[in-house]
PDB file of N, CA and C in Angstrom:
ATOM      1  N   UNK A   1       0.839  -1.171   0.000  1.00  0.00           N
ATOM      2  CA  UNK A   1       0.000   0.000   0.000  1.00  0.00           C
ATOM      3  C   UNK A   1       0.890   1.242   0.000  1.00  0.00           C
ATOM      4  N   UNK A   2       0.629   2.254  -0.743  1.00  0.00           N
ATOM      5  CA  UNK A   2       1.502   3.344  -1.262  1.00  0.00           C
ATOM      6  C   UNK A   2       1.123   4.368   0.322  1.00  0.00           C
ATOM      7  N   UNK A   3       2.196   4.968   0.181  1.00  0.00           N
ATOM      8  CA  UNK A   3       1.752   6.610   1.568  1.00  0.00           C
ATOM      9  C   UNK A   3       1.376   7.289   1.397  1.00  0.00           C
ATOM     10  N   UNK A   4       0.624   7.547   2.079  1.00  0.00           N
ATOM     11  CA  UNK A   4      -0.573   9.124   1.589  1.00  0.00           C
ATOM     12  C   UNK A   4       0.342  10.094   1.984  1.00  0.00           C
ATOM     13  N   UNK A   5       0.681  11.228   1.029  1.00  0.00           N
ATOM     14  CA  UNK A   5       1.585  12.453   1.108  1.00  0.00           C
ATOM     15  C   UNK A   5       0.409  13.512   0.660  1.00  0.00           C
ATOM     16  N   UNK A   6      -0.154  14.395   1.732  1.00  0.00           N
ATOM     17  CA  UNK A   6      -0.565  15.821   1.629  1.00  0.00           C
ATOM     18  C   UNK A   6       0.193  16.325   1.137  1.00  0.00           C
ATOM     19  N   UNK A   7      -0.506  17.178  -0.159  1.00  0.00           N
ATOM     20  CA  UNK A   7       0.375  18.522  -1.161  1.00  0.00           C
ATOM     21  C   UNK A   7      -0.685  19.096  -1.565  1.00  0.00           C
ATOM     22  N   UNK A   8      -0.253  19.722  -1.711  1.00  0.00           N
ATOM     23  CA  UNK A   8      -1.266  21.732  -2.112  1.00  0.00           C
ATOM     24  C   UNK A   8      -0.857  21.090  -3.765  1.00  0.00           C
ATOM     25  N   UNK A   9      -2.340  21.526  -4.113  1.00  0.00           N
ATOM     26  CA  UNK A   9      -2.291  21.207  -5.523  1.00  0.00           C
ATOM     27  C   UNK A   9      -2.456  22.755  -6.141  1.00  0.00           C
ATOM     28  N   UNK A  10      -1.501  23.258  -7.390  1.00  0.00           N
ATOM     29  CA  UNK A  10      -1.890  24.269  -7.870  1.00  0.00           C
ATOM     30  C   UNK A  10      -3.558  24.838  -8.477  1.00  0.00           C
ATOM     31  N   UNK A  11      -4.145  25.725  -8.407  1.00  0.00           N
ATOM     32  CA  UNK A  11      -5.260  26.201  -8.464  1.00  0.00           C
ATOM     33  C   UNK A  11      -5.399  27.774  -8.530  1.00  0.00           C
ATOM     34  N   UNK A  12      -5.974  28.350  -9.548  1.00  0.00           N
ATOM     35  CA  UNK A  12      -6.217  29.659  -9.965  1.00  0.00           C
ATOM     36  C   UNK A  12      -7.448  30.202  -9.916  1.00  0.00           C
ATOM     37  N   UNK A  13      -7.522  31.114  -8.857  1.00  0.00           N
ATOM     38  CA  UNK A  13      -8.674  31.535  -8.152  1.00  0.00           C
ATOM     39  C   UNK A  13      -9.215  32.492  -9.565  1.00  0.00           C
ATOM     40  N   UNK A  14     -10.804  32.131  -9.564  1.00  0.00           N
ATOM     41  CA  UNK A  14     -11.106  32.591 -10.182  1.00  0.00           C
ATOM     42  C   UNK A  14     -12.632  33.380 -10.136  1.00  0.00           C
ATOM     43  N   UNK A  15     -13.080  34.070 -10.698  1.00  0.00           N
ATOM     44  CA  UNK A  15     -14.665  34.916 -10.061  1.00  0.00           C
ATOM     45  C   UNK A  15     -15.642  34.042 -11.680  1.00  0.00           C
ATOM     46  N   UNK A  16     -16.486  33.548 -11.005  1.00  0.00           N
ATOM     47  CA  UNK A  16     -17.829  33.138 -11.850  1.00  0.00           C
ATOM     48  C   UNK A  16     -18.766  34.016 -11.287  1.00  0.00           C
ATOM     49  N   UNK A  17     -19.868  34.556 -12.142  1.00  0.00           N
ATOM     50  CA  UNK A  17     -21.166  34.861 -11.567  1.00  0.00           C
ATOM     51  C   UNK A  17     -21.893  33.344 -11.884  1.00  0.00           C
ATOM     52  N   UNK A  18     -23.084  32.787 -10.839  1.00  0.00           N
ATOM     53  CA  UNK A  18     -23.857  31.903 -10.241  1.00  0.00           C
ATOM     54  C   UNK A  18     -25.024  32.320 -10.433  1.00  0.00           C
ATOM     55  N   UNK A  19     -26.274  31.778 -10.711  1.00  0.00           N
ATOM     56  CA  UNK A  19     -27.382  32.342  -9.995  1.00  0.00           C
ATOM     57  C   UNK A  19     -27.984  31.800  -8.905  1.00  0.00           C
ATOM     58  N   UNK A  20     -28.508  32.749  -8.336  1.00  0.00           N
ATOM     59  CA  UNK A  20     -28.420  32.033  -7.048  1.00  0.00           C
ATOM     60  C   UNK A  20     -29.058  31.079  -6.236  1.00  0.00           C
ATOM     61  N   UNK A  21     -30.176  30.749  -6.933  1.00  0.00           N
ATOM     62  CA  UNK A  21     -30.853  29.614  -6.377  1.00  0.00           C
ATOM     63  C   UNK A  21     -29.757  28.378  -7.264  1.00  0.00           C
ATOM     64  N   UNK A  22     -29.061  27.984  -8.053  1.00  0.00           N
ATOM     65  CA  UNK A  22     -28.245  27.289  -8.358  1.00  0.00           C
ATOM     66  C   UNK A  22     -27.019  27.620  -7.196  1.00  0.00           C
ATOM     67  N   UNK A  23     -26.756  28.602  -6.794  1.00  0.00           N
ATOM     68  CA  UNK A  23     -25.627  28.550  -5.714  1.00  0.00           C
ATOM     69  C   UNK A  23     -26.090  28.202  -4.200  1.00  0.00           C
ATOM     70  N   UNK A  24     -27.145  27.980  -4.224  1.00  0.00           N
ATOM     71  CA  UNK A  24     -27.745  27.478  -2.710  1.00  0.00           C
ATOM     72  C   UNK A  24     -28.113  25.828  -3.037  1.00  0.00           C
ATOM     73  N   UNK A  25     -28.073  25.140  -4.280  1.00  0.00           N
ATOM     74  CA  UNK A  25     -27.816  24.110  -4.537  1.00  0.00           C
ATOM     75  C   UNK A  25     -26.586  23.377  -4.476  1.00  0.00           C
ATOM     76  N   UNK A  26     -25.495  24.128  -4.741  1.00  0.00           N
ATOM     77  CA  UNK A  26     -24.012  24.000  -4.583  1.00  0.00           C
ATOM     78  C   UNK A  26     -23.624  24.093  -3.217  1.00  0.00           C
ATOM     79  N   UNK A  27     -24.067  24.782  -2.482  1.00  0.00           N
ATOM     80  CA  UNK A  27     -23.836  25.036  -1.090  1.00  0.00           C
ATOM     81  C   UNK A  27     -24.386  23.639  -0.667  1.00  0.00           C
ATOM     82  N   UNK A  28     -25.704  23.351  -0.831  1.00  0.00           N
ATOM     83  CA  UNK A  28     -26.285  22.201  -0.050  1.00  0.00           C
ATOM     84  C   UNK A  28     -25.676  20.739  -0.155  1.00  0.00           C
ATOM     85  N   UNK A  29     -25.333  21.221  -1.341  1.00  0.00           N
ATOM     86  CA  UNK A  29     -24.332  19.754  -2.006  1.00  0.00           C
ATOM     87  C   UNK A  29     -23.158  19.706  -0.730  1.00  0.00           C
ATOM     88  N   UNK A  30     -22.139  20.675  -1.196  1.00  0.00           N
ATOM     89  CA  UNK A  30     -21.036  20.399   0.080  1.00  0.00           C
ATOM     90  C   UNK A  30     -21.028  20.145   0.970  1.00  0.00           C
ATOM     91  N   UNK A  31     -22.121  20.863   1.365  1.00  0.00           N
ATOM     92  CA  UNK A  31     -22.400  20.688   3.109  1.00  0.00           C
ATOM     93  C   UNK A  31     -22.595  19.067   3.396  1.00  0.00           C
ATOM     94  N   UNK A  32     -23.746  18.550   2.364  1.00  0.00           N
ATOM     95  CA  UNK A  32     -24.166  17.382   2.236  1.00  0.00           C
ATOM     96  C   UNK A  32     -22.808  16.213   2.374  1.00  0.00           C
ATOM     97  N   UNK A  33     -21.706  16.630   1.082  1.00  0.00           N
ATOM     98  CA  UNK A  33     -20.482  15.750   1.051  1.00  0.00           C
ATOM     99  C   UNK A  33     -18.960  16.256   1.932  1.00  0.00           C
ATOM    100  N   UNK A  34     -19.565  17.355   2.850  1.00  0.00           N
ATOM    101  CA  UNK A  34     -18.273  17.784   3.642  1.00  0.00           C
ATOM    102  C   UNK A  34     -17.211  18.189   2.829  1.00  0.00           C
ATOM    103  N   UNK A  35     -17.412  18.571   1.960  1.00  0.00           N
ATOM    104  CA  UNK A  35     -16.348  19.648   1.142  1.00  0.00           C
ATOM    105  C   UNK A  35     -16.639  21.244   1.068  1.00  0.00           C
ATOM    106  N   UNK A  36     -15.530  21.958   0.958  1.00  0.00           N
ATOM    107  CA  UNK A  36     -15.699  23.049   0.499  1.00  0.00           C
ATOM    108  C   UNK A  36     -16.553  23.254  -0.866  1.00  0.00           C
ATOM    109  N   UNK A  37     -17.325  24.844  -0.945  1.00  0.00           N
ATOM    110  CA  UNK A  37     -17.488  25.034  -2.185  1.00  0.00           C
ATOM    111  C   UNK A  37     -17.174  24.767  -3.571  1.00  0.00           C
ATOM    112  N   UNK A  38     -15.576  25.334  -2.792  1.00  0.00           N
ATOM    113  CA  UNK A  38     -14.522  25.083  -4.135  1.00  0.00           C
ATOM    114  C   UNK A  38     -14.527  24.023  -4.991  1.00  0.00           C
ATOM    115  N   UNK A  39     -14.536  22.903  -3.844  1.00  0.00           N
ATOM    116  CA  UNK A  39     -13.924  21.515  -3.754  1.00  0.00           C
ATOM    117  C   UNK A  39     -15.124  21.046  -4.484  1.00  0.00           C
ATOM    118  N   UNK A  40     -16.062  21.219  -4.126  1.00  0.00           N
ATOM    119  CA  UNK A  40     -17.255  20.635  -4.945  1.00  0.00           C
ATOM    120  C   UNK A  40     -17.850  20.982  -6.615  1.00  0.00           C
ATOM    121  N   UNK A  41     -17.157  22.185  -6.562  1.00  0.00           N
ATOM    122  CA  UNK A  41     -17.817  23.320  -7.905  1.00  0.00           C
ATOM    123  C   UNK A  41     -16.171  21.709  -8.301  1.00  0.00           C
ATOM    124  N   UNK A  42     -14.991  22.035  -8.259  1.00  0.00           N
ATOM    125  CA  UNK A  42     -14.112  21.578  -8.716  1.00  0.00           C
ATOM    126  C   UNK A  42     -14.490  19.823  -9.255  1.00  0.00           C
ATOM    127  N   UNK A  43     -14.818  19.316  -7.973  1.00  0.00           N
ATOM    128  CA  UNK A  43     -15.363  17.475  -8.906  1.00  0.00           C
ATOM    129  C   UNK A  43     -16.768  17.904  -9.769  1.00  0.00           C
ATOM    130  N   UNK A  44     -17.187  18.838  -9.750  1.00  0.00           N
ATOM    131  CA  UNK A  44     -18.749  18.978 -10.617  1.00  0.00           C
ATOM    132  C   UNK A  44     -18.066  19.395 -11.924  1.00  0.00           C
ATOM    133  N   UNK A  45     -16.920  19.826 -11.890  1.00  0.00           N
ATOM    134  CA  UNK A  45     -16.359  20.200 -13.679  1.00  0.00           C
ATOM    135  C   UNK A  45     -15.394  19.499 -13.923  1.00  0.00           C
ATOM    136  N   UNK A  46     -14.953  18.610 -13.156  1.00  0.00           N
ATOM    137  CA  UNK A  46     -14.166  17.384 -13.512  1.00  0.00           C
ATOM    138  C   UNK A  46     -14.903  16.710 -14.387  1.00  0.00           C
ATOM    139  N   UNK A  47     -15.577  15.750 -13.088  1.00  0.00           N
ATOM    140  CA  UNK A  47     -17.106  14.928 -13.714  1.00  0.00           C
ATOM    141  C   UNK A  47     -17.468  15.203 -14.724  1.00  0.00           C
ATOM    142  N   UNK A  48     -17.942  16.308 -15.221  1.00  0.00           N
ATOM    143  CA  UNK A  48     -18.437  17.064 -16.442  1.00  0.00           C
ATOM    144  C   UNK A  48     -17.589  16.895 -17.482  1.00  0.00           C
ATOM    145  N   UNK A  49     -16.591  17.451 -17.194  1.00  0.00           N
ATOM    146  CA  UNK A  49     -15.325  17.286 -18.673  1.00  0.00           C
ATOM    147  C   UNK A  49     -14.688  16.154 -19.137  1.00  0.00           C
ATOM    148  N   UNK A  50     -14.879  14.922 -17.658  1.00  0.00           N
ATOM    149  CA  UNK A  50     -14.781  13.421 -18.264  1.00  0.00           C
ATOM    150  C   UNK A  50     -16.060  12.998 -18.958  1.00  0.00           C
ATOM    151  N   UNK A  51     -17.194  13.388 -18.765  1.00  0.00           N
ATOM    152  CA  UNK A  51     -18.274  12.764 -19.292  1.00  0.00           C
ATOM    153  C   UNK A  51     -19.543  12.721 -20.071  1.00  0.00           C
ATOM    154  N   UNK A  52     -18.719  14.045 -20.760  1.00  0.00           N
ATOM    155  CA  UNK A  52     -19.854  14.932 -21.696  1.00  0.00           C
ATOM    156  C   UNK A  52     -19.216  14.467 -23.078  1.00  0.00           C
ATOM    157  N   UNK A  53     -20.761  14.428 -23.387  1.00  0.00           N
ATOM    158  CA  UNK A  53     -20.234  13.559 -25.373  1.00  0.00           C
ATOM    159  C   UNK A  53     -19.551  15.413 -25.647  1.00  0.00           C
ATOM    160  N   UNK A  54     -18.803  15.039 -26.999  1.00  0.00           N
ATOM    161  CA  UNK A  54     -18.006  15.663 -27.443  1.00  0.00           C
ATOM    162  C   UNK A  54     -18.515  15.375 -28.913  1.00  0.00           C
ATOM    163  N   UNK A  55     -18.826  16.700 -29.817  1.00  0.00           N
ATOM    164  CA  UNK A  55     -19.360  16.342 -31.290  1.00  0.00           C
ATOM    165  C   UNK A  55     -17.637  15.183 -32.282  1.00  0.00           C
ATOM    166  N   UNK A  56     -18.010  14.727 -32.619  1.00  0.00           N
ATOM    167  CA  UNK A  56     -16.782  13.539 -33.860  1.00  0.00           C
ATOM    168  C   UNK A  56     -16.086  13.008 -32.923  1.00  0.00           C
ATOM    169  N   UNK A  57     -16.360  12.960 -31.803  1.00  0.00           N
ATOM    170  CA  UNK A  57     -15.306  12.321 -30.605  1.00  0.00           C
ATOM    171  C   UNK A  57     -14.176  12.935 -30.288  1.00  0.00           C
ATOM    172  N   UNK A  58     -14.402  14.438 -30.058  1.00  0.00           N
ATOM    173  CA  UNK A  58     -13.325  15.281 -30.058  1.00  0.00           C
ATOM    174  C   UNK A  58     -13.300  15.312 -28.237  1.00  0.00           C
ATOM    175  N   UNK A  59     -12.337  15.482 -27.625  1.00  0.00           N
ATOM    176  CA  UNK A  59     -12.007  15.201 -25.947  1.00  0.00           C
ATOM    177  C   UNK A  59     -11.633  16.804 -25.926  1.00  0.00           C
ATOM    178  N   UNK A  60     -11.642  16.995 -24.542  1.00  0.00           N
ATOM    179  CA  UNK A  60     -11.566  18.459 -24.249  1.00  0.00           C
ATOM    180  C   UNK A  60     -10.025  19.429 -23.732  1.00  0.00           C
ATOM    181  N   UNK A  61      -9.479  18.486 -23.948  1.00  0.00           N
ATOM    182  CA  UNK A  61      -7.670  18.297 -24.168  1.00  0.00           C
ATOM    183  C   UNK A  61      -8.114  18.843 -25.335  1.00  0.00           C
TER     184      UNK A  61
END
């Protein structure tokens, strides 16, 4: 079994406008999975960018 090593992963703060009954959905989410905002907006556009068709099978790389 490999060692878990804590590291600060690079990340570039950035300003979105939300609306806001969608941002009290995001809130409820985290709270729900014990993550930060961030942390959650962050696996919701992961998720997303692994798993959204792409027109001719083009990837988002």
């Amino acid at each position: 079994m490999s060692d878990f090593i804590p590291k600060q992963y690079k990340k570039d703060p950035i300003t979105i406008r939300i609306d806001f009954e969608k941002l009290k959905k995001v809130d409820a989410c985290a709270v729900k999975y014990n993550l930060s905002r961030s942390e959650f907006i962050n696996q919701c556009i992961t998720y997303a960018l692994e798993n959204m068709p792409y027109p001719d099978g083009q990837t988002a790389e």
